[in-house]
N, C-alpha and C. Protein backbone atom coordinates (compact mmCIF):
# COMPACT_ATOMS: atom_id res chain seq x y z
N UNK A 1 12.08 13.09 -17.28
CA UNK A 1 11.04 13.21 -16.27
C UNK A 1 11.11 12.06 -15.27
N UNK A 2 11.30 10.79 -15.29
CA UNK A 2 11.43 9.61 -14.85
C UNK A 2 12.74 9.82 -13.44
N UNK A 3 13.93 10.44 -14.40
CA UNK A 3 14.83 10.84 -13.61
C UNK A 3 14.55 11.83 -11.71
N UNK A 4 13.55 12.75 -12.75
CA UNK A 4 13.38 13.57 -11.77
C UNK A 4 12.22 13.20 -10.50
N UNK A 5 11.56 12.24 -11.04
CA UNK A 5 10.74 11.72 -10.24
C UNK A 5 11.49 10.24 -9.19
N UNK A 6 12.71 10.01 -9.77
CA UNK A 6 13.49 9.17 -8.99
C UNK A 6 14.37 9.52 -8.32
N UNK A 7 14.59 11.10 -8.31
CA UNK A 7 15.25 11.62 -7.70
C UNK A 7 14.62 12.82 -6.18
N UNK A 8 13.36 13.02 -6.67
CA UNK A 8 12.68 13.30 -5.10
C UNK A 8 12.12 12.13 -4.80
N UNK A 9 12.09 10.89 -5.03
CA UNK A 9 11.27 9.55 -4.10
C UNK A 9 12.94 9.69 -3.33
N UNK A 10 14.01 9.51 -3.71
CA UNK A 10 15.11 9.18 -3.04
C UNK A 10 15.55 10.38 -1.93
N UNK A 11 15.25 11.57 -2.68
CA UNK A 11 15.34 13.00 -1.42
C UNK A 11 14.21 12.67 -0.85
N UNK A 12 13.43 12.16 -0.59
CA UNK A 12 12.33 11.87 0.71
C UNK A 12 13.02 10.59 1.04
N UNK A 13 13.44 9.49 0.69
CA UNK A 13 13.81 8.14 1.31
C UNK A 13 14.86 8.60 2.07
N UNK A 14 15.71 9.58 1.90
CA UNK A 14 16.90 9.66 2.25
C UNK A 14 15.92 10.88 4.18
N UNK A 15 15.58 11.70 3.60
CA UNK A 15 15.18 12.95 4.55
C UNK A 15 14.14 11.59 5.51
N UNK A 16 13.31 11.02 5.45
CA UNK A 16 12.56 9.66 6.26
C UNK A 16 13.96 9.40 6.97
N UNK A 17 15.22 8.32 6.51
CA UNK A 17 16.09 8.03 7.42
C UNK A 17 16.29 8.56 7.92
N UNK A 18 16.90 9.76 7.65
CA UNK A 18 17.75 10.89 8.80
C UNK A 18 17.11 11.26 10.00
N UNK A 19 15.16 11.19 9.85
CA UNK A 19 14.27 11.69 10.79
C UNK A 19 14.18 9.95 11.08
N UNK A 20 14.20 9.25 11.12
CA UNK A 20 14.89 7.73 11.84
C UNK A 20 15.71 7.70 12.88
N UNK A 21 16.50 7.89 11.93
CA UNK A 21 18.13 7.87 13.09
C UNK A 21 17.88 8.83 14.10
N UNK A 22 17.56 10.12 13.73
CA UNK A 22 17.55 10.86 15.30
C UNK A 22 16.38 10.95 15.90
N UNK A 23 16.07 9.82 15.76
CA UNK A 23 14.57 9.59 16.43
C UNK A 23 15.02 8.41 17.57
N UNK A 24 15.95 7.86 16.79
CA UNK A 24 17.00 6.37 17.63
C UNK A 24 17.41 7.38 18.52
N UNK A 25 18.34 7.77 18.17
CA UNK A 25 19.47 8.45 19.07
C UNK A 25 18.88 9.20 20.26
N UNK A 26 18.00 9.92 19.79
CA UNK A 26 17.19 10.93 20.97
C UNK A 26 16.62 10.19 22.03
N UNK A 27 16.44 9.40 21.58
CA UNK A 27 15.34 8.08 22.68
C UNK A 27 16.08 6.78 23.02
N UNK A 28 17.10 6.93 23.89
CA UNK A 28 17.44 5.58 24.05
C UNK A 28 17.22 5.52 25.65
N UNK A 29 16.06 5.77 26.34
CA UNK A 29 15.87 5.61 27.64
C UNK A 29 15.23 4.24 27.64
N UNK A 30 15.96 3.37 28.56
CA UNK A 30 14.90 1.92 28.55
C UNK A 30 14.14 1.67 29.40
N UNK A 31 12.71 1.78 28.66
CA UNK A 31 11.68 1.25 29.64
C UNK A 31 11.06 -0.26 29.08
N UNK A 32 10.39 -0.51 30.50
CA UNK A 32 9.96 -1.82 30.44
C UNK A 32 8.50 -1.45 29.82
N UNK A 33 7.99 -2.59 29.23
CA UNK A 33 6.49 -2.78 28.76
C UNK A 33 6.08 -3.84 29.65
N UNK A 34 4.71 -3.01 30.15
CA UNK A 34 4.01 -4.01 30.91
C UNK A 34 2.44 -4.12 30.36
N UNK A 35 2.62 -5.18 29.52
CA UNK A 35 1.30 -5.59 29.06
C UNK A 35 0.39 -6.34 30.30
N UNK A 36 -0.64 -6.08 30.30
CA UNK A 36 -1.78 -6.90 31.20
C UNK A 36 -0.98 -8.13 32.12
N UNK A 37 -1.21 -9.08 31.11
CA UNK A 37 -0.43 -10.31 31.18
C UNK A 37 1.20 -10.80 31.43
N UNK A 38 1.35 -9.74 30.74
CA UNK A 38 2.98 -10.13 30.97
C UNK A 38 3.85 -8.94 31.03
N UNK A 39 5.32 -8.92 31.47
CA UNK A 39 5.92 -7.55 31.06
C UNK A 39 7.02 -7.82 30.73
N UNK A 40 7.04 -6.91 29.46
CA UNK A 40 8.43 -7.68 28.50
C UNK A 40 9.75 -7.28 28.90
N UNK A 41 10.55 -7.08 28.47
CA UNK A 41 12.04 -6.93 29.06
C UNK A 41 12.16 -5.12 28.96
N UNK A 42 13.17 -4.17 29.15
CA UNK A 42 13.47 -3.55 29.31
C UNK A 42 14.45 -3.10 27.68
N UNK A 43 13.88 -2.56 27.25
CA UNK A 43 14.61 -2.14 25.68
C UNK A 43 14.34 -0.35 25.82
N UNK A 44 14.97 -0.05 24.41
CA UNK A 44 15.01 1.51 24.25
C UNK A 44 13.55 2.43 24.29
N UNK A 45 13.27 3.26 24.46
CA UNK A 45 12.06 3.64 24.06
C UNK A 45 11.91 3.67 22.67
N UNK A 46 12.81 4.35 21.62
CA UNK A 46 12.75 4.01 19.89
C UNK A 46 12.01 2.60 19.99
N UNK A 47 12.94 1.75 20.13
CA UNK A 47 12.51 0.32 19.80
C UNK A 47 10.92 -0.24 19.62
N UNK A 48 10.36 0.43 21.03
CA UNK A 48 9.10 0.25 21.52
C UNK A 48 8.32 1.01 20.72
N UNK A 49 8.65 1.86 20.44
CA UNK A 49 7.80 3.09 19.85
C UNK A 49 7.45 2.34 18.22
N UNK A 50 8.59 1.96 17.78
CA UNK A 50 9.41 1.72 16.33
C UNK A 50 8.55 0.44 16.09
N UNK A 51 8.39 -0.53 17.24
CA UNK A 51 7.47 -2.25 17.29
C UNK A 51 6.09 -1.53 16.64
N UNK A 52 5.61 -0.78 17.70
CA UNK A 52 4.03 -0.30 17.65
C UNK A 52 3.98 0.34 16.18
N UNK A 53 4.67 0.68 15.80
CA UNK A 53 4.61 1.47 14.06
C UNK A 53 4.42 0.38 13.35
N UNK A 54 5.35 -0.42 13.41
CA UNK A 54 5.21 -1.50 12.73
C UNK A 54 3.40 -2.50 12.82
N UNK A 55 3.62 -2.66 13.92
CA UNK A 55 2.85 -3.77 14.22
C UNK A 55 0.77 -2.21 14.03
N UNK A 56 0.80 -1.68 13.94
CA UNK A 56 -0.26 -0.78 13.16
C UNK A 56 -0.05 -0.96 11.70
N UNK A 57 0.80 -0.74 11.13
CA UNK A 57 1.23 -0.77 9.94
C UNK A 57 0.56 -2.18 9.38
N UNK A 58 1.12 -3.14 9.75
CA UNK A 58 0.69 -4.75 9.59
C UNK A 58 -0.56 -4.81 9.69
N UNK A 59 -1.04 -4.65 11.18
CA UNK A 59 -2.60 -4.38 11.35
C UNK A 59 -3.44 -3.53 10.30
N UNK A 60 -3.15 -2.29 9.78
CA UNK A 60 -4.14 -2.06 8.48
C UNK A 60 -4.21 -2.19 7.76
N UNK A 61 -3.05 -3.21 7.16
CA UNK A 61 -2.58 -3.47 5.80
C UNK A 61 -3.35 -5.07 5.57
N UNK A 62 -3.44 -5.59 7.10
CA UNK A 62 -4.73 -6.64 6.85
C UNK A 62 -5.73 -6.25 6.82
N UNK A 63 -6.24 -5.28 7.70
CA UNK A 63 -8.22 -4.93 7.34
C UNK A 63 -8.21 -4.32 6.23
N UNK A 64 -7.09 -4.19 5.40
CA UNK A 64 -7.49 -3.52 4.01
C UNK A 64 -7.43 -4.50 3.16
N UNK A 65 -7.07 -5.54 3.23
CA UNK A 65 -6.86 -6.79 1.85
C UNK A 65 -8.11 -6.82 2.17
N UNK A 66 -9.07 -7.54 2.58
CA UNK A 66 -10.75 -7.16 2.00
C UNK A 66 -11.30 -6.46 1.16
N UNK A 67 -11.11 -5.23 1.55
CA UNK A 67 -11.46 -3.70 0.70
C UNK A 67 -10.78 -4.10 -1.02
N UNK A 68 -9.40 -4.46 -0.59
CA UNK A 68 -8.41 -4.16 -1.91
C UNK A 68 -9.08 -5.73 -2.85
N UNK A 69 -9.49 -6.38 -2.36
CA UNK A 69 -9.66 -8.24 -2.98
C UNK A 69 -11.24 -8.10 -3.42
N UNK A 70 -11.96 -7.20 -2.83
CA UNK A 70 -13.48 -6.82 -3.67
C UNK A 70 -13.43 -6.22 -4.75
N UNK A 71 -12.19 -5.18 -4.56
CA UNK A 71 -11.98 -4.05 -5.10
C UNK A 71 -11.49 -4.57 -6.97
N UNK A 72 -10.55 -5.50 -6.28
CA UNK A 72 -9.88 -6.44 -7.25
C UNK A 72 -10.75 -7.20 -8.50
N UNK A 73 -11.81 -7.98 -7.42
CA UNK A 73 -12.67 -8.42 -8.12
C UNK A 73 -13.78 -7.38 -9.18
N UNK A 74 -14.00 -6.62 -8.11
CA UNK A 74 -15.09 -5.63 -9.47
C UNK A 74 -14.42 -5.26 -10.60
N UNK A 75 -13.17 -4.73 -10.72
CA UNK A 75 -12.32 -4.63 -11.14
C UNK A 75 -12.54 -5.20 -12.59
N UNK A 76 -11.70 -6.50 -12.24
CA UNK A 76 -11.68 -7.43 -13.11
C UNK A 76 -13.19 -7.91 -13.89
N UNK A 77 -14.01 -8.11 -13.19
CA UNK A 77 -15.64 -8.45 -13.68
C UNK A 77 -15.84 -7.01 -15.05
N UNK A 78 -15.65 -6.01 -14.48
CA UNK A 78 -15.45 -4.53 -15.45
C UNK A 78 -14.72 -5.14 -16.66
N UNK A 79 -13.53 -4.89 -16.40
CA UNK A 79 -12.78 -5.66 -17.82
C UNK A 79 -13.13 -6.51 -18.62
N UNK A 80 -13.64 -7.11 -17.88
CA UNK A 80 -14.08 -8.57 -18.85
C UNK A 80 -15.65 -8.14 -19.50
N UNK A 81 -16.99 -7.33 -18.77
CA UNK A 81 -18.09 -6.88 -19.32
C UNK A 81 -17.36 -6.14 -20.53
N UNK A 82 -16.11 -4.86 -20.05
CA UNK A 82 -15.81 -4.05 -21.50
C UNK A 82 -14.81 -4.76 -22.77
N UNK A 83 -14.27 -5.95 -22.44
CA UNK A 83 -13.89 -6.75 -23.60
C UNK A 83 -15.40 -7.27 -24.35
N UNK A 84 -16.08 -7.75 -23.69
CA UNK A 84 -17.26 -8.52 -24.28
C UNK A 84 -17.81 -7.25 -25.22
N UNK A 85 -18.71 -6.17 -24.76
CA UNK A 85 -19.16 -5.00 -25.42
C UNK A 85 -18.32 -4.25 -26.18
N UNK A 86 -16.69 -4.57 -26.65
CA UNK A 86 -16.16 -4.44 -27.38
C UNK A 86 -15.87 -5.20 -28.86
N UNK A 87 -16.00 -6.45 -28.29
CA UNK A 87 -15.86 -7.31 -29.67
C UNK A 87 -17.82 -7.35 -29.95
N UNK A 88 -18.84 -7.17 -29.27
CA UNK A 88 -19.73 -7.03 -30.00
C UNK A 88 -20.09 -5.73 -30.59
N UNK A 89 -19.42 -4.26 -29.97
CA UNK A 89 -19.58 -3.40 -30.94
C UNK A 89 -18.46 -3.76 -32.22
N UNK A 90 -17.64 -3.97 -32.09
CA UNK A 90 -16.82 -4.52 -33.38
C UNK A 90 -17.70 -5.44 -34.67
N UNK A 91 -18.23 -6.33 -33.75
CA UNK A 91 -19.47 -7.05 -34.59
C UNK A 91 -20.24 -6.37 -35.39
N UNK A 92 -21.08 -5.35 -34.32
CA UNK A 92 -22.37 -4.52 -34.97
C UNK A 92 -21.33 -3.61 -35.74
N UNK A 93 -20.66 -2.66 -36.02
CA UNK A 93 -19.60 -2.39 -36.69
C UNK A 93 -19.59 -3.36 -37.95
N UNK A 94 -19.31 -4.34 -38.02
CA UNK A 94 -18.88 -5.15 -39.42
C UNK A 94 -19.79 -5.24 -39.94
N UNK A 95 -21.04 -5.51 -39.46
CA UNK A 95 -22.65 -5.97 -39.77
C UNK A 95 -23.10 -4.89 -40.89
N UNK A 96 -22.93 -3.61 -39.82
CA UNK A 96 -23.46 -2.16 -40.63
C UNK A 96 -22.84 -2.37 -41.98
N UNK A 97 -21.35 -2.42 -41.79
CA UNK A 97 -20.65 -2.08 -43.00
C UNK A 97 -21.51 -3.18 -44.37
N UNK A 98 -21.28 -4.35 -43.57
CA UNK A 98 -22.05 -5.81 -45.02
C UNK A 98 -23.36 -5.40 -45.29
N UNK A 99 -23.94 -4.21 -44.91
CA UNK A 99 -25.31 -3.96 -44.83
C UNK A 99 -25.84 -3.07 -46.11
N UNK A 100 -24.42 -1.62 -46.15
CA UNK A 100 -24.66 -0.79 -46.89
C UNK A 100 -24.53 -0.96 -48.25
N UNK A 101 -25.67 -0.80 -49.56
CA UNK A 101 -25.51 -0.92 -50.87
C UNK A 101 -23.84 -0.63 -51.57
């Protein structure tokens, strides 16, 4: 099963590149970016397109470490309440038993 599940992550890694590359190839018209302030050099359109993926990508992957570092924490606070209410039902458990005639 392991196999087969390492073998469609890789038929999608592989089918992602291919829709890559002719995403390069199709788009190599160079335009300039003209931000407000400045205007950057003259590169492919991929390239430009390919920056902005990235640079979103980066961008939500920071407003989500918040979410994920609370998330983390409750988390962990959980674990540690159900270790505690475990070794004291274990307790009340032993108690009963020293209890019965």
């Amino acid at each position: 099963m392991r196999w087969l599940k390492g073998l469609i992550l890789a038929i999608i890694l592989l089918a992602v590149l291919l829709v890559g590359i002719l995403f390069a190839v199709n788009n190599q018209q160079t335009v300039p970016l003209n931000l407000i302030w400045m205007e950057l050099p003259a590169v492919s359109l991929s390239v430009w397109l390919l920056a902005a993926l990235v640079c979103g990508v980066l961008l939500g992957m920071l407003a989500m470490t918040g979410v994920w570092l609370r998330l983390r924490t409750a988390l962990s606070r959980a674990q540690r309440q159900n270790r505690q209410q475990r070794k004291e039902l274990d307790r009340l458990r032993v108690q009963e038993l020293k209890e019965l005639p």
